[in-house]
Protein backbone atom coordinates (compact mmCIF):
# COMPACT_ATOMS: atom_id res chain seq x y z
CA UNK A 1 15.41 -26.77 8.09
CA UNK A 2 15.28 -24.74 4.73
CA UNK A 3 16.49 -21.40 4.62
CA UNK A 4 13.57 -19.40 3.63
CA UNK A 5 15.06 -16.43 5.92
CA UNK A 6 14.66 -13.87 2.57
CA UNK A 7 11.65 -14.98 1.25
CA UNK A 8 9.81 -11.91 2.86
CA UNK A 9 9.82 -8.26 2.37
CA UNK A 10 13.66 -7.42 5.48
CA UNK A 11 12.70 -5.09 7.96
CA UNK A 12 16.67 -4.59 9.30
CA UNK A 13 20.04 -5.53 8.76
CA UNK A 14 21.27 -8.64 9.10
CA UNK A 15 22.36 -10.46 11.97
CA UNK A 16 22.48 -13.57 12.89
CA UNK A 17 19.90 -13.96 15.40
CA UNK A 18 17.21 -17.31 16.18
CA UNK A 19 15.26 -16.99 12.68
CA UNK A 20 18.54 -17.22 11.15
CA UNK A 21 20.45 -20.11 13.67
CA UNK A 22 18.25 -23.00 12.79
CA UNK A 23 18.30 -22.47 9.13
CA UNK A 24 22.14 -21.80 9.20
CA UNK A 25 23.36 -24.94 7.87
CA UNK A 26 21.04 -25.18 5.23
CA UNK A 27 22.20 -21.51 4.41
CA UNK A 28 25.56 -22.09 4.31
CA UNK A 29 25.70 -24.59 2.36
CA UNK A 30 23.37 -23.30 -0.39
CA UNK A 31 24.89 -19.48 -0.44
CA UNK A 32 28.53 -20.70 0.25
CA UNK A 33 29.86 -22.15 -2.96
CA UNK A 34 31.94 -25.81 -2.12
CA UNK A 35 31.40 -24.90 1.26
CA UNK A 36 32.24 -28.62 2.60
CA UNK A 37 35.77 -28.83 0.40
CA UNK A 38 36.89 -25.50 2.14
CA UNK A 39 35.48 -26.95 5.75
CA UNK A 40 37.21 -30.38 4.62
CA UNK A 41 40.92 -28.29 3.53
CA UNK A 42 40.63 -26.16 7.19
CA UNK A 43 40.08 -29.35 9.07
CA UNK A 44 43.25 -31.25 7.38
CA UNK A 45 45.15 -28.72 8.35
CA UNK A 46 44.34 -27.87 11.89
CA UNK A 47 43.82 -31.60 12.48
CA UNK A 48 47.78 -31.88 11.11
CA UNK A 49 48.57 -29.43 13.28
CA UNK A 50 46.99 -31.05 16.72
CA UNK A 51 48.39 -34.60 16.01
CA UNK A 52 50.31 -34.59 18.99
CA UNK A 53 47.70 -32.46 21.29
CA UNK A 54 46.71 -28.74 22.18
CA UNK A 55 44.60 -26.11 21.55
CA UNK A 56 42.12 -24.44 19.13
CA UNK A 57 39.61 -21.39 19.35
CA UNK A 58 36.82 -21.42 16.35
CA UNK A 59 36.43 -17.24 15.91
CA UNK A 60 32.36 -16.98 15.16
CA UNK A 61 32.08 -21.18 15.70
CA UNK A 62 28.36 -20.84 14.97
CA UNK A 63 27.04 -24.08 15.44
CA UNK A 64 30.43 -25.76 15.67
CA UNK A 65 29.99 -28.38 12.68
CA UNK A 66 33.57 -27.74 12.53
CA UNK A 67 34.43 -28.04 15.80
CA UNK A 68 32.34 -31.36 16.02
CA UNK A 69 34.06 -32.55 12.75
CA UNK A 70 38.05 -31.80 13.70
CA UNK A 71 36.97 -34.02 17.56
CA UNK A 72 35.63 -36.98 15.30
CA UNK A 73 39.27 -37.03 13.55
CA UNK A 74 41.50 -36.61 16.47
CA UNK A 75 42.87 -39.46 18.62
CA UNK A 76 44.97 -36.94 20.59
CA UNK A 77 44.21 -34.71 23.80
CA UNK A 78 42.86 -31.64 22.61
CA UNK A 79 41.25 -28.33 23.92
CA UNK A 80 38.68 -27.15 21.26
CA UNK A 81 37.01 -23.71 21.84
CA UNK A 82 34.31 -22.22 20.27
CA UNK A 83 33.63 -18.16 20.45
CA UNK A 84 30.79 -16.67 18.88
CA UNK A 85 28.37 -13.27 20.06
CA UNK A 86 25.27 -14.70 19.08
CA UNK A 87 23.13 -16.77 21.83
CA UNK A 88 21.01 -18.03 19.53
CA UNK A 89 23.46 -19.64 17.40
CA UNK A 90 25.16 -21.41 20.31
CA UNK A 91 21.82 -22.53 21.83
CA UNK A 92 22.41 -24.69 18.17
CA UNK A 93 25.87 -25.67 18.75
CA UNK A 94 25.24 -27.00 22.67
CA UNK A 95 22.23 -28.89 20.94
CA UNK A 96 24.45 -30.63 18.43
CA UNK A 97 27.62 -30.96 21.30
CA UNK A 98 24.89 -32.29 23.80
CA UNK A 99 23.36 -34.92 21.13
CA UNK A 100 27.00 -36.04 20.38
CA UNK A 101 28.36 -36.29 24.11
CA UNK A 102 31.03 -34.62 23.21
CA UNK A 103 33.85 -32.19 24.80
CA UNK A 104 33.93 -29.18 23.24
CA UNK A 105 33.67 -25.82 24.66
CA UNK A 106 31.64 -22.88 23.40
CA UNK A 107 31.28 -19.41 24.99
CA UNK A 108 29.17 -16.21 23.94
CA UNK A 109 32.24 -13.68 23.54
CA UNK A 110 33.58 -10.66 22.15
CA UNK A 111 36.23 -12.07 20.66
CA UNK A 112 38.42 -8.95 19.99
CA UNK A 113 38.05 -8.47 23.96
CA UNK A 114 38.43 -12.43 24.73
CA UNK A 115 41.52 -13.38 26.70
CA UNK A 116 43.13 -15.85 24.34
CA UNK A 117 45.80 -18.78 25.97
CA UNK A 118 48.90 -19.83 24.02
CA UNK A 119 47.35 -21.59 21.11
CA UNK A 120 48.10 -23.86 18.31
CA UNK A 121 45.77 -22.98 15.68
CA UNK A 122 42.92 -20.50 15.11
CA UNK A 123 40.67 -20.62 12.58
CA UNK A 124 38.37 -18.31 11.32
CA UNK A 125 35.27 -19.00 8.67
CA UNK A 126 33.56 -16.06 7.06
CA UNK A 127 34.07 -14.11 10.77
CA UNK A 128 36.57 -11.50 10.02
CA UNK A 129 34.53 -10.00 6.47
CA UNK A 130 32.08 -8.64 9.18
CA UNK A 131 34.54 -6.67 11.83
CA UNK A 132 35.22 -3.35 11.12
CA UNK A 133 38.53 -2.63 8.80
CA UNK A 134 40.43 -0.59 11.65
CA UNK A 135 39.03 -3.45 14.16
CA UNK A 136 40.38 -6.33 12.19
CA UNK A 137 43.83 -5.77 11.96
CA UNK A 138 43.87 -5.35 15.74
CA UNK A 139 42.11 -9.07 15.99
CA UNK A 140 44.58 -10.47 13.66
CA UNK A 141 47.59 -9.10 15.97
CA UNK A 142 46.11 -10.61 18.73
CA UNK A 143 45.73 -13.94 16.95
CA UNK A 144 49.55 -13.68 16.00
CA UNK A 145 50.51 -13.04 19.53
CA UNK A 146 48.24 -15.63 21.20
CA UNK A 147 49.65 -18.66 18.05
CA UNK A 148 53.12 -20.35 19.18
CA UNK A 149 55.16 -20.31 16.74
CA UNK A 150 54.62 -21.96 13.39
CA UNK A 151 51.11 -22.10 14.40
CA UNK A 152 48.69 -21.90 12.01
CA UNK A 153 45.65 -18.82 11.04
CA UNK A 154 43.14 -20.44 8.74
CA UNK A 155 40.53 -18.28 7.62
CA UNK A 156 37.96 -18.41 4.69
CA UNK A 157 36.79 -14.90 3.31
CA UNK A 158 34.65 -13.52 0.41
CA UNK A 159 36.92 -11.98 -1.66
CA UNK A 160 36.36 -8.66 -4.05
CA UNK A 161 38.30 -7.42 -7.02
CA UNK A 162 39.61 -4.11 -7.97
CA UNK A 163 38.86 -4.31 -11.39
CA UNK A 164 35.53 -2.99 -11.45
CA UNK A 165 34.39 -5.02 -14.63
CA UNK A 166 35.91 -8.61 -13.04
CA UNK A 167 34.01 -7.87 -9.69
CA UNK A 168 30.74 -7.52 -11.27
CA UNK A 169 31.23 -10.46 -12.92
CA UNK A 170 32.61 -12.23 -10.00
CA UNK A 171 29.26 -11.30 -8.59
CA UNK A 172 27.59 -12.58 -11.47
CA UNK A 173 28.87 -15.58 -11.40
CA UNK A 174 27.93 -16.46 -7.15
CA UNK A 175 24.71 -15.00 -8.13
CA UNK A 176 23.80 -17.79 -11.01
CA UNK A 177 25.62 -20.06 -8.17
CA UNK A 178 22.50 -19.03 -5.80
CA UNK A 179 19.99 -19.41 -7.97
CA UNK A 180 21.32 -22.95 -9.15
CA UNK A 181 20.54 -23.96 -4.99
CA UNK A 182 17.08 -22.56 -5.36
CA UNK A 183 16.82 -19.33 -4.41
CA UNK A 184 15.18 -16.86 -5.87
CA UNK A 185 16.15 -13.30 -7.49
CA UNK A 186 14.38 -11.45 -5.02
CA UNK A 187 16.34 -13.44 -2.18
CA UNK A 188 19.12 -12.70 -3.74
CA UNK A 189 18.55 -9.04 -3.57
CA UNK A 190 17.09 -9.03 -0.17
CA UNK A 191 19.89 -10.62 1.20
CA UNK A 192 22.04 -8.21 -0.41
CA UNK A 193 20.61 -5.45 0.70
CA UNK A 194 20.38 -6.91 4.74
CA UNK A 195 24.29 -6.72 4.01
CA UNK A 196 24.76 -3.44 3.18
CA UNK A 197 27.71 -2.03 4.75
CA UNK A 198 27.75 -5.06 7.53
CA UNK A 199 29.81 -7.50 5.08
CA UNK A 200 33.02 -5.82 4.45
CA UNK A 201 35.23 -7.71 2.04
CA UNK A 202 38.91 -7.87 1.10
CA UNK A 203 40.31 -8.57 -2.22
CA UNK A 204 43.05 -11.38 -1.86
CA UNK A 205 45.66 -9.53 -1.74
CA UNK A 206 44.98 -7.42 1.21
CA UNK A 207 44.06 -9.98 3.44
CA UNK A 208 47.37 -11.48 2.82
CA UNK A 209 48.99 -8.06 3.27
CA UNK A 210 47.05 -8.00 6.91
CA UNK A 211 48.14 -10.87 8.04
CA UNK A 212 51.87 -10.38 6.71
CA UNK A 213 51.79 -7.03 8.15
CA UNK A 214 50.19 -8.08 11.96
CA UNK A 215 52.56 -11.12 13.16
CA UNK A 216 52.73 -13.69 10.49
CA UNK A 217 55.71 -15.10 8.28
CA UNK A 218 53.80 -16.27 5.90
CA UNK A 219 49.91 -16.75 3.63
CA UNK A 220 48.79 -17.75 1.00
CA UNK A 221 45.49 -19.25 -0.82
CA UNK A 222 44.50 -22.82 -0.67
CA UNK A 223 41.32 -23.28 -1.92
CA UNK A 224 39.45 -20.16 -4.14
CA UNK A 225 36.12 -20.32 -6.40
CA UNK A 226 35.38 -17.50 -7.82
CA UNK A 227 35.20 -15.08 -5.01
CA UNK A 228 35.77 -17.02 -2.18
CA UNK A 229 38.65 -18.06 -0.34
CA UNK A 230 40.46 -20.28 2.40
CA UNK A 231 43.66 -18.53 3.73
CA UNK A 232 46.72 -20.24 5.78
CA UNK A 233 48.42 -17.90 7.53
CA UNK A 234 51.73 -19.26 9.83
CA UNK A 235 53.28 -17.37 12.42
């Protein structure tokens, strides 16, 4: 289904409630630029890093496309785990897991609170830009402490700059990127204005700098366009 979510006049801020959960994909992958080359990247990785077996959690799995993707390309035994706090976007993961017979779990969970087993990779797509700054470095030490070691952290983000004239044209740039997939200027704004202050970006740098300073050895960028990134962070 097309996302047509801003087409009207918003009445609150956003979140990602049933209007927005079955027009999701569509959204993503008209307002996330090379969206399936990140997705494709993350899954090489944590599919490299379950050859032999284990476990994964999915922080903010939405409707576990991912999830669904890194089962079709695994021969091994292993534990896949979606967590996400909306209902209504894992009423549209169970219909996809359901349709596909396959076993993956997903739970409705806080998952700063969640009790996390030993684990072999988390990853983390566009989930951590919408925690709260002091919040977020507490998740990401609970990640590191949950990951065996050498396991992996990989996590997509928009990204911001600190040089006030390259961030506006950073912005610039996604924008003409939006309105290449059809949406409109007034979308555009709308959209932007239903994220005020709930969409709290890093620049590259400091989400490196989090996850060096919470538990990890090492990080570094992968895949960027413009301002958006995929992150691998190793314990």
């Amino acid at each position: 289904m097309n996302d047509k979510v801003f087409t009207k006049p918003i009445k609150k801020q956003f979140e990602f409630d049933a209007e927005v959960a079955v027009v999701f994909d569509d959204m993503l992958q008209r307002s996330v630029p090379f969206y399936n080359e990140s997705q494709k990247i993350t899954q090489f990785f944590a599919m490299k890093q379950l050859e032999n077996g284990g476990r994964l959690y999915d922080l903010g799995c939405s409707t576990a496309s991912l999830l669904l993707n890194i089962h079709r390309g695994l021969d091994s035994k292993v534990e896949l785990i979606g967590l996400d706090n909306s209902q209504a976007m894992l009423e549209q993961a169970r219909k996809k897991i359901d349709a596909f017979g396959v076993n993956i779990q997903v739970e409705n969970a806080d998952i700063l609170e969640y009790n996390y087993k030993a684990t072999d990779v988390f990853v983390s797509n566009y989930t951590l830009q919408f925690i709260r700054p002091l919040l977020r470095e507490e998740l990401i030490k609970k990640i590191a402490l949950s990951l065996k070691v050498e396991g992996l952290f990989i996590f997509s983000e928009k990204v911001i700059s600190h040089h006030v004239k390259l961030n506006k044209d950073l912005i610039e740039c996604y924008y003409d990127f939006k309105k290449e997939q059809g949406y409109s200027e007034y979308e555009i704004m709308q959209k932007r204005e239903a994220l005020e202050n709930i969409l709290i970006p890093y620049s590259e740098k400091e989400n490196i700098k989090m996850v060096l300073d919470n538990g990890f050895s090492h990080c570094e960028v992968v895949f960027r366009w413009v301002n958006f990134a995929t992150f691998i962070a190793i314990k």
